[in-house]
Protein backbone atom coordinates (compact mmCIF):
# COMPACT_ATOMS: atom_id res chain seq x y z
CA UNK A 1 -75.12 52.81 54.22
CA UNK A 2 -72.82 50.05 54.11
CA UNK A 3 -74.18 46.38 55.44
CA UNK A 4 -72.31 43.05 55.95
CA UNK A 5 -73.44 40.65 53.50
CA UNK A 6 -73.78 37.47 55.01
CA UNK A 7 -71.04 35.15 55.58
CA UNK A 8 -69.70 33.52 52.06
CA UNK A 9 -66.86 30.82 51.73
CA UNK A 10 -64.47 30.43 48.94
CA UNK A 11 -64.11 27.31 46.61
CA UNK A 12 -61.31 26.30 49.81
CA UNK A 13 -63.06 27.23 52.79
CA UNK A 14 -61.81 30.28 53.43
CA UNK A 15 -63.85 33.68 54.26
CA UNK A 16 -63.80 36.14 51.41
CA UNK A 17 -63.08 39.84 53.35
CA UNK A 18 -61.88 41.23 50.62
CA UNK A 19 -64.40 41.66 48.23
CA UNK A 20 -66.64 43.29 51.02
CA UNK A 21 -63.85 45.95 52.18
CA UNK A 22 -63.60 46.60 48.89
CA UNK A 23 -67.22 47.21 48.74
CA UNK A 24 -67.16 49.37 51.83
CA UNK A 25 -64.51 51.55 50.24
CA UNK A 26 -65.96 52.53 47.58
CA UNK A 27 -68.83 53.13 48.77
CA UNK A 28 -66.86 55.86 51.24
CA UNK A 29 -64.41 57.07 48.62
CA UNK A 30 -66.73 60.64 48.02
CA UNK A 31 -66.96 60.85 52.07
CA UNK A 32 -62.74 60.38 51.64
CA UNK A 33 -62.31 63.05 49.23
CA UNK A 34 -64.03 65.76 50.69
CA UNK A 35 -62.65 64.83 54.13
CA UNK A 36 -59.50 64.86 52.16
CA UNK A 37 -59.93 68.08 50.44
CA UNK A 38 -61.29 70.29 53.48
CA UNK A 39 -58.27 68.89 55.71
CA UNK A 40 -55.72 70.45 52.88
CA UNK A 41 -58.05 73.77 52.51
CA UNK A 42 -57.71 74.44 56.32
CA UNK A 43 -54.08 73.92 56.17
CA UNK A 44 -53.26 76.31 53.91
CA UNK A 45 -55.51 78.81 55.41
CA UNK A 46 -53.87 77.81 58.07
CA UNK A 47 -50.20 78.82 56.89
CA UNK A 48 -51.44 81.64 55.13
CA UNK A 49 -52.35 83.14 58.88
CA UNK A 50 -49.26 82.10 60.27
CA UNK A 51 -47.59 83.91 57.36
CA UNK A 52 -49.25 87.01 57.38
CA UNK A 53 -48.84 87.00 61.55
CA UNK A 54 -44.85 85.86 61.58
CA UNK A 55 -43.89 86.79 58.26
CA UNK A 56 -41.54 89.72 59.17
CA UNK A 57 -39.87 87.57 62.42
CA UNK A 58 -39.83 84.38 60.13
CA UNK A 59 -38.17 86.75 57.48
CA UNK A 60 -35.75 87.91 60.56
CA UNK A 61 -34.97 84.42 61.53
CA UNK A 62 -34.08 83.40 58.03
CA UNK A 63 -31.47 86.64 57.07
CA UNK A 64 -29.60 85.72 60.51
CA UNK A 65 -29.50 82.35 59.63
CA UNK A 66 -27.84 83.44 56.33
CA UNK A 67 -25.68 85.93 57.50
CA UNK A 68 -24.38 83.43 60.15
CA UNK A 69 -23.88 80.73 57.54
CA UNK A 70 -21.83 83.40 55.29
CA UNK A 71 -20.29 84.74 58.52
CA UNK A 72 -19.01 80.80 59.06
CA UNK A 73 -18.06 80.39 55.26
């Protein structure tokens, strides 16, 4: 688990963040990827339901839509 160090200064005074958010993200970058990865897995099951319930009125929607277009050109 991730813990503040505590407080440094620079050479001018300044508080150095960025080494510890650096710290703190790579210590999270594994939790990131498999967040990462199951968000994209349940999206494309997902849109694979969606397909297999609306494929033949999606496929309906999309042969008007190019008969109007070649009606119109």
């Amino acid at each position: 688990m991730w813990r503040p160090r505590p407080e440094r200064r620079r050479a001018d005074g300044s508080r150095g963040l960025v080494p510890e958010v650096r710290e703190f993200l790579m210590g999270a970058a594994g939790q990131g990827f498999v967040e990462y990865g199951l968000i994209l897995s349940l999206s494309a099951l997902l849109a694979l339901v969606l397909l297999v319930f609306f494929g033949g009125t999606l496929s309906a929607f999309l042969q008007a839509v190019g008969d109007a277009i070649d009606a119109a050109s």
